[in-house]
C-alpha atoms as a PDB file:
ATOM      1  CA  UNK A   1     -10.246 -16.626   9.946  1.00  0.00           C
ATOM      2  CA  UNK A   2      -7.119 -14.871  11.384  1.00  0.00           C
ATOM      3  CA  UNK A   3      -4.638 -16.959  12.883  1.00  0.00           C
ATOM      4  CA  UNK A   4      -2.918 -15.540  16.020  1.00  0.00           C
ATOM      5  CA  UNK A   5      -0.468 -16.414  18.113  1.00  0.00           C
ATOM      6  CA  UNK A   6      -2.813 -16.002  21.221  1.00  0.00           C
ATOM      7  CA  UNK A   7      -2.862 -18.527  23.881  1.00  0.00           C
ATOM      8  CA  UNK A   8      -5.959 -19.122  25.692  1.00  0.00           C
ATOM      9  CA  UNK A   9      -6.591 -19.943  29.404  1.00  0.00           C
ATOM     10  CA  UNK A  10      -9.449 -21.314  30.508  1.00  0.00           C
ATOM     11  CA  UNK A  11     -11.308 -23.328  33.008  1.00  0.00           C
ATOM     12  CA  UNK A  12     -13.860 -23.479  34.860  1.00  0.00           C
ATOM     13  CA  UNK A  13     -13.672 -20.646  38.058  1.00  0.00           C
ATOM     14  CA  UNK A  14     -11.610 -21.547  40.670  1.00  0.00           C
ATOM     15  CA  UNK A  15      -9.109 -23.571  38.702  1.00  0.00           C
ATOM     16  CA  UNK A  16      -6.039 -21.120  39.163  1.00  0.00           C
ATOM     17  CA  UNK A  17      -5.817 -19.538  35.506  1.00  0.00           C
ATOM     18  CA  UNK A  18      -5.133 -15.895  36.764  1.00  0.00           C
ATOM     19  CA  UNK A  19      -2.491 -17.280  38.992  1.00  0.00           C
ATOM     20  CA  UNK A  20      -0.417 -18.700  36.191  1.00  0.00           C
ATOM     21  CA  UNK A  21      -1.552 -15.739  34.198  1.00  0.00           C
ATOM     22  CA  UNK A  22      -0.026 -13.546  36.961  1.00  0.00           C
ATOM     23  CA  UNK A  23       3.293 -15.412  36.939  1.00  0.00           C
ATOM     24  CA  UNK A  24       3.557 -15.289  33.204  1.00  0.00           C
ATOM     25  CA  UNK A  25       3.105 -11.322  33.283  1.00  0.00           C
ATOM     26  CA  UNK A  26       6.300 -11.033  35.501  1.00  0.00           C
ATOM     27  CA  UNK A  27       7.973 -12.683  33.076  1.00  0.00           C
ATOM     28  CA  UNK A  28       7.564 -10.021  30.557  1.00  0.00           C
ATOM     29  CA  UNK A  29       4.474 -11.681  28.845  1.00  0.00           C
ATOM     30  CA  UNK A  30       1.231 -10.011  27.998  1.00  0.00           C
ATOM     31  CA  UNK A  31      -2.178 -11.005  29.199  1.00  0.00           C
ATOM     32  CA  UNK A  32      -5.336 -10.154  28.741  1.00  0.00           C
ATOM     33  CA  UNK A  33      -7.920 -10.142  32.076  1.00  0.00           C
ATOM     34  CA  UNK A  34     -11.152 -11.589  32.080  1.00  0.00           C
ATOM     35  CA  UNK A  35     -13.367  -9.889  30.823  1.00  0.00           C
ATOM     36  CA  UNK A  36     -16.137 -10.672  32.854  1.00  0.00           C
ATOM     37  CA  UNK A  37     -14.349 -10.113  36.083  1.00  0.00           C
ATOM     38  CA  UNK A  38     -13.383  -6.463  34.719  1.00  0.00           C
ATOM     39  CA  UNK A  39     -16.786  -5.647  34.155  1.00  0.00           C
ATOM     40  CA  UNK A  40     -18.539  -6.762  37.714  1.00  0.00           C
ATOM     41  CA  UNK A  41     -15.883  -5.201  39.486  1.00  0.00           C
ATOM     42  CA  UNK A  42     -16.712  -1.838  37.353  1.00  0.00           C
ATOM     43  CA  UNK A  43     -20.248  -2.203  38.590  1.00  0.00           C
ATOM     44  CA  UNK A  44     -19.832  -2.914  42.121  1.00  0.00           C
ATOM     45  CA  UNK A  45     -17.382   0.294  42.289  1.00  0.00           C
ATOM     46  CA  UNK A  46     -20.388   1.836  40.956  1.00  0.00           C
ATOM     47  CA  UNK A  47     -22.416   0.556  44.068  1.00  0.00           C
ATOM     48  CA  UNK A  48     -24.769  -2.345  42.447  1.00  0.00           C
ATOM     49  CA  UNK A  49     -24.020  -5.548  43.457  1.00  0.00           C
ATOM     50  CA  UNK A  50     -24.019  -8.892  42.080  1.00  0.00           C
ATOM     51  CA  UNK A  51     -27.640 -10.108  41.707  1.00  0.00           C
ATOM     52  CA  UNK A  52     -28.534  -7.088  39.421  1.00  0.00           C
ATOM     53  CA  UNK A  53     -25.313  -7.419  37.774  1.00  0.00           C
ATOM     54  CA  UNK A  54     -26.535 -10.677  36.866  1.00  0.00           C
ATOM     55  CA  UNK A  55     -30.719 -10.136  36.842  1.00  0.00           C
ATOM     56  CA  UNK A  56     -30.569 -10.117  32.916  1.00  0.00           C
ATOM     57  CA  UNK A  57     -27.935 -13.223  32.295  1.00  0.00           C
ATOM     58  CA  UNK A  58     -29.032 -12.486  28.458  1.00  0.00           C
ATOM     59  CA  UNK A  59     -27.837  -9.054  28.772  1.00  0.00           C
ATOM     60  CA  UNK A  60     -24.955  -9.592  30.757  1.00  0.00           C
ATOM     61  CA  UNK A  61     -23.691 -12.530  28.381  1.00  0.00           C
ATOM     62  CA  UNK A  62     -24.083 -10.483  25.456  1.00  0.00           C
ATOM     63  CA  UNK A  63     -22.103  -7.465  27.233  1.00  0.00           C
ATOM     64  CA  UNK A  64     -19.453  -9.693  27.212  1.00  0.00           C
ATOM     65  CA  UNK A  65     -19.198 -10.945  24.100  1.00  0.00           C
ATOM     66  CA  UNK A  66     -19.308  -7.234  22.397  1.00  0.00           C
ATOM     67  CA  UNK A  67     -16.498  -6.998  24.794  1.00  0.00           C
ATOM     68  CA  UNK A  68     -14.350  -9.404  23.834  1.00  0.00           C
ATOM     69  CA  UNK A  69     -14.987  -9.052  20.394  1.00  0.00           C
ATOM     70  CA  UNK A  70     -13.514  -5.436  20.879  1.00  0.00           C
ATOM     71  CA  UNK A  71     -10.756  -6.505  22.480  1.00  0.00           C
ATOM     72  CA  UNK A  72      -9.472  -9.138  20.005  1.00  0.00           C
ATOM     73  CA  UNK A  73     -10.040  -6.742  17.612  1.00  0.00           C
ATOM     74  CA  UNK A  74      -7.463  -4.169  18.931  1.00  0.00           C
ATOM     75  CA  UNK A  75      -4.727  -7.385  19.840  1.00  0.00           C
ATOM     76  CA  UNK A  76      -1.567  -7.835  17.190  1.00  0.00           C
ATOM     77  CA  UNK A  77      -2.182 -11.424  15.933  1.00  0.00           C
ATOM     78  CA  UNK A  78       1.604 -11.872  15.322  1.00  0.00           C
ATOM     79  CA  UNK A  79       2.496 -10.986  19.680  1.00  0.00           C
ATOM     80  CA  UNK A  80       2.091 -14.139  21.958  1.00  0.00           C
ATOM     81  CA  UNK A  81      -0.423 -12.909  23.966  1.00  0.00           C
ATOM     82  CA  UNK A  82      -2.167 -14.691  26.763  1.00  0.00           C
ATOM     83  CA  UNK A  83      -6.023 -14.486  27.024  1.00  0.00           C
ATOM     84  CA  UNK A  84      -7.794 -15.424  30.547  1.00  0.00           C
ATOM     85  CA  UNK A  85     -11.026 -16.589  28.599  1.00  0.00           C
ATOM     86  CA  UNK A  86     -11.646 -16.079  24.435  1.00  0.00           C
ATOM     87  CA  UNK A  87     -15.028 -15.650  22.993  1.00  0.00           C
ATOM     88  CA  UNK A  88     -15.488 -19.627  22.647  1.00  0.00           C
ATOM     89  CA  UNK A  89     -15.974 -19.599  26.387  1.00  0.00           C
ATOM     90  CA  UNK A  90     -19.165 -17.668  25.728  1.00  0.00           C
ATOM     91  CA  UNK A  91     -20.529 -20.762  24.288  1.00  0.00           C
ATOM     92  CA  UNK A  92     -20.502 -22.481  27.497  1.00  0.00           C
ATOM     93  CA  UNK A  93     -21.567 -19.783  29.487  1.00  0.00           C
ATOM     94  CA  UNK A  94     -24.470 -19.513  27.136  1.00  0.00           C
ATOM     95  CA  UNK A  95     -25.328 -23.214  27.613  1.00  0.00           C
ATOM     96  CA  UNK A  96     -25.065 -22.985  31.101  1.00  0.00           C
ATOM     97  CA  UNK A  97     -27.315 -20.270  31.108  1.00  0.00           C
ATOM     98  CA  UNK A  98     -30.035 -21.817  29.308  1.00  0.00           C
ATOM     99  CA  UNK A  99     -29.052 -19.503  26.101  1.00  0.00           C
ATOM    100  CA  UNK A 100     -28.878 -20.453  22.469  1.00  0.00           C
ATOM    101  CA  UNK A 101     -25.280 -19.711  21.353  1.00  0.00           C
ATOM    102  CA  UNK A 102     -25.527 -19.894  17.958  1.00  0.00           C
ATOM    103  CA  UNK A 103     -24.817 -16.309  17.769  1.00  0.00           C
ATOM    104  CA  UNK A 104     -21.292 -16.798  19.627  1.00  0.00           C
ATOM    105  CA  UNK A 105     -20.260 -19.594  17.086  1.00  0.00           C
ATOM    106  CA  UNK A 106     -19.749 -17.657  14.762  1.00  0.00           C
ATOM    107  CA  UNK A 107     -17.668 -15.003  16.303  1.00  0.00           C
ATOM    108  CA  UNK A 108     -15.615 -17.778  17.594  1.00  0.00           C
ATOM    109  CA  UNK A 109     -14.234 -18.352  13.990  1.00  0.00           C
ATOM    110  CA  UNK A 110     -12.699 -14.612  13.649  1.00  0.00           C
ATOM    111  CA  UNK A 111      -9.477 -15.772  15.322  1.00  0.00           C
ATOM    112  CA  UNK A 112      -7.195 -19.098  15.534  1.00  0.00           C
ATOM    113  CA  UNK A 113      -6.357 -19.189  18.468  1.00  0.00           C
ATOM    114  CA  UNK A 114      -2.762 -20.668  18.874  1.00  0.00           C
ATOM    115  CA  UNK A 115      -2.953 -23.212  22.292  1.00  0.00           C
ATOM    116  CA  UNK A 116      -6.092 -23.726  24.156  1.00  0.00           C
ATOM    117  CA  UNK A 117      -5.004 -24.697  27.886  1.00  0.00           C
ATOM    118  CA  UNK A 118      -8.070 -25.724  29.953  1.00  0.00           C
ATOM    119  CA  UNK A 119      -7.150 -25.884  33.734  1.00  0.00           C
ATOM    120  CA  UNK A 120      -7.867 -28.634  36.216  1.00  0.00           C
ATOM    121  CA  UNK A 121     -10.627 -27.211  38.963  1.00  0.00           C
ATOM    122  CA  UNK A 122      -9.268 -26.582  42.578  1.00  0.00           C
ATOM    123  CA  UNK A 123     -11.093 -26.229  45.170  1.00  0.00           C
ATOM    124  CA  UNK A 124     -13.624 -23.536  45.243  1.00  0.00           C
ATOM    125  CA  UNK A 125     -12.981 -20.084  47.012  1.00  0.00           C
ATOM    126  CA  UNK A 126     -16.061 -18.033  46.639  1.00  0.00           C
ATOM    127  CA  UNK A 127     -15.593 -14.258  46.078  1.00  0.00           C
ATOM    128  CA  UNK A 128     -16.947 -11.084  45.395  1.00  0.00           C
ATOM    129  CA  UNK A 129     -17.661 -11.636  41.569  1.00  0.00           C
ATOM    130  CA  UNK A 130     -17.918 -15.442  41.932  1.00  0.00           C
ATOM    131  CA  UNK A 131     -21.656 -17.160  41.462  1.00  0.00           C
ATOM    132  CA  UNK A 132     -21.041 -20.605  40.106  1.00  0.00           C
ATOM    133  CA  UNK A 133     -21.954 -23.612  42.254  1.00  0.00           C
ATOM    134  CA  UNK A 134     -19.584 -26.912  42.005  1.00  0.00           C
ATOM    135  CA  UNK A 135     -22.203 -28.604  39.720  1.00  0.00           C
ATOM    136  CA  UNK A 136     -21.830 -25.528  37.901  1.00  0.00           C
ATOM    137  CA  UNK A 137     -18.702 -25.909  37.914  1.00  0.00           C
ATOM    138  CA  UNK A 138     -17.992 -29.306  37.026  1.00  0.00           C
ATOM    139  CA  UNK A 139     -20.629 -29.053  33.858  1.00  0.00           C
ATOM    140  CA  UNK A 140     -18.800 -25.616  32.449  1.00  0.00           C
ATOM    141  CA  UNK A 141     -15.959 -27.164  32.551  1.00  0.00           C
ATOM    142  CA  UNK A 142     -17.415 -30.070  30.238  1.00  0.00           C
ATOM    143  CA  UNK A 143     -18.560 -27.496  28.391  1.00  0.00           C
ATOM    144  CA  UNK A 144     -15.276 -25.942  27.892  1.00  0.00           C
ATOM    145  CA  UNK A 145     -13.475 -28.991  26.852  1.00  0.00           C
ATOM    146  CA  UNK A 146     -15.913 -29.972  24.219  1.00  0.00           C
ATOM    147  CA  UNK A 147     -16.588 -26.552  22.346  1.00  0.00           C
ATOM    148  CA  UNK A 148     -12.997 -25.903  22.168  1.00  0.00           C
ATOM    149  CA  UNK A 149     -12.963 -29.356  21.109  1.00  0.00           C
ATOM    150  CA  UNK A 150     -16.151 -28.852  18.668  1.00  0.00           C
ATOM    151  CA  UNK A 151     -13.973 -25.929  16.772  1.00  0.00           C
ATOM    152  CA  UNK A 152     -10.861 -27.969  16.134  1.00  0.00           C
ATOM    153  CA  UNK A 153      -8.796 -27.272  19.211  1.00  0.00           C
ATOM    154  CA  UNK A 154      -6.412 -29.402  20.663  1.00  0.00           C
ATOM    155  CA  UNK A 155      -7.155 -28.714  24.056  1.00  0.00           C
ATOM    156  CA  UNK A 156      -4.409 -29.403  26.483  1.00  0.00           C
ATOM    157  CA  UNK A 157      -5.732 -30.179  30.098  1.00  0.00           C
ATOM    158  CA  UNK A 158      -3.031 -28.189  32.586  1.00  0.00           C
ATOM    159  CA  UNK A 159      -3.330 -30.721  35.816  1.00  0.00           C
ATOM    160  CA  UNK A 160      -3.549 -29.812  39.615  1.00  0.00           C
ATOM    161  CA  UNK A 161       0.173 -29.393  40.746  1.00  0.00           C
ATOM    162  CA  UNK A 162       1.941 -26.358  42.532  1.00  0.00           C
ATOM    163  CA  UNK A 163       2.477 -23.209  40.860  1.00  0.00           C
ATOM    164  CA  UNK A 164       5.919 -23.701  39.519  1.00  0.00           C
ATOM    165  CA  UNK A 165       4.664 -26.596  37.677  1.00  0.00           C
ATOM    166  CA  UNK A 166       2.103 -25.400  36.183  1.00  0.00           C
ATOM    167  CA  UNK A 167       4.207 -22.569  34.499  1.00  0.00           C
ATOM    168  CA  UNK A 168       6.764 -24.789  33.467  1.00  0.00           C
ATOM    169  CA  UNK A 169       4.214 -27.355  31.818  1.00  0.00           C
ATOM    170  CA  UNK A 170       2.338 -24.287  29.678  1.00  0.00           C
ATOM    171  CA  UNK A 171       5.612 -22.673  28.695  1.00  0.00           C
ATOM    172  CA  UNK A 172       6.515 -25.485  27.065  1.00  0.00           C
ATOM    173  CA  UNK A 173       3.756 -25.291  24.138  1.00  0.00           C
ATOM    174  CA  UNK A 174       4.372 -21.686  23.614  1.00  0.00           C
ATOM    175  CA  UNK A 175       5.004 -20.592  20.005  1.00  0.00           C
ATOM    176  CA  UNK A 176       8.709 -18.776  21.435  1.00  0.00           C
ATOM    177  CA  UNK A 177      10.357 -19.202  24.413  1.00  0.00           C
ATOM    178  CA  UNK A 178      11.208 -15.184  24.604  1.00  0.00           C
ATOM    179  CA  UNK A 179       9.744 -13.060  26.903  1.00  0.00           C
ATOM    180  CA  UNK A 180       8.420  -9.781  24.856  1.00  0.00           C
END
């Protein structure tokens, strides 16, 4: 296992990571997107839309995971990075799916990953890529909390509060308080 100094952001959808994420980049800091986001968008520019995207939920979890796998690999361990998602959310998705994730467990122990901030859900503001339903919802984000929790993170839950607040209550945890 490498440890990193990579902070992860998750949360169930709708629950304003890529907000703070955003905010954080203008400060200088580097982020990572998520990954699944990247690719549907990729796929409806190519003209498919969602429901094939997601026919094969197998396929399109396991996309994802080779994904992020490749992207870790290429990240500096030693730069305070910011990742919106990390492979352990695969294990949820995989539950939530119906999927064994076995197979994701153990590609969650590459990396240490140094915070693990799990975001309070706001409300829901369906989109383009969006296709989780608030039950959906409310059990990933159960999920996310306790396999985070099942791989030795201490998860830190980031509450609902403006913006502002939010960035000033994760910038506290991080590992320097220097911009790159």
């Amino acid at each position: 296992m490498i440890n990193t100094n990579w902070i992860v952001f998750t949360g169930a959808p709708c629950s304003g990571k890529t907000t703070v994420l955003d905010r954080l980049k203008k400060q200088g800091y580097h982020y990572v997107p998520e990954v699944a986001r990247i690719y549907i968008e990729s796929e409806l520019a190519k003209g498919r839309d969602l429901k094939a995207i997601r026919e094969n939920e197998g396929e399109f979890q396991r996309g994802l995971i080779l994904a992020k796998a490749e992207i870790e690999e290429k990240l500096d361990p030693q730069e305070t990075i910011f990742l919106d998602r990390a492979m352990p959310d695969s294990i949820s998705y995989y539950k939530l799916a119906g999927l064994n994730p076995s197979e994701v467990f153990e590609l969650s122990n590459r990396y240490r990953y140094h915070q693990v901030f799990i975001f309070d859900r706001l409300p829901i503001e369906f989109d383009h890529a969006r296709t989780e339903n608030d039950s959906e919802r409310e059990l990933l984000d159960s999920y996310l909390y306790s396999d985070y929790k099942l791989l030795g993170y201490q998860v830190i839950r980031v509450p609902i509060m403006p913006i502002e607040d939010r960035l000033n209550f994760v910038t506290q945890y991080l590992p320097n308080q220097n911009a790159v």
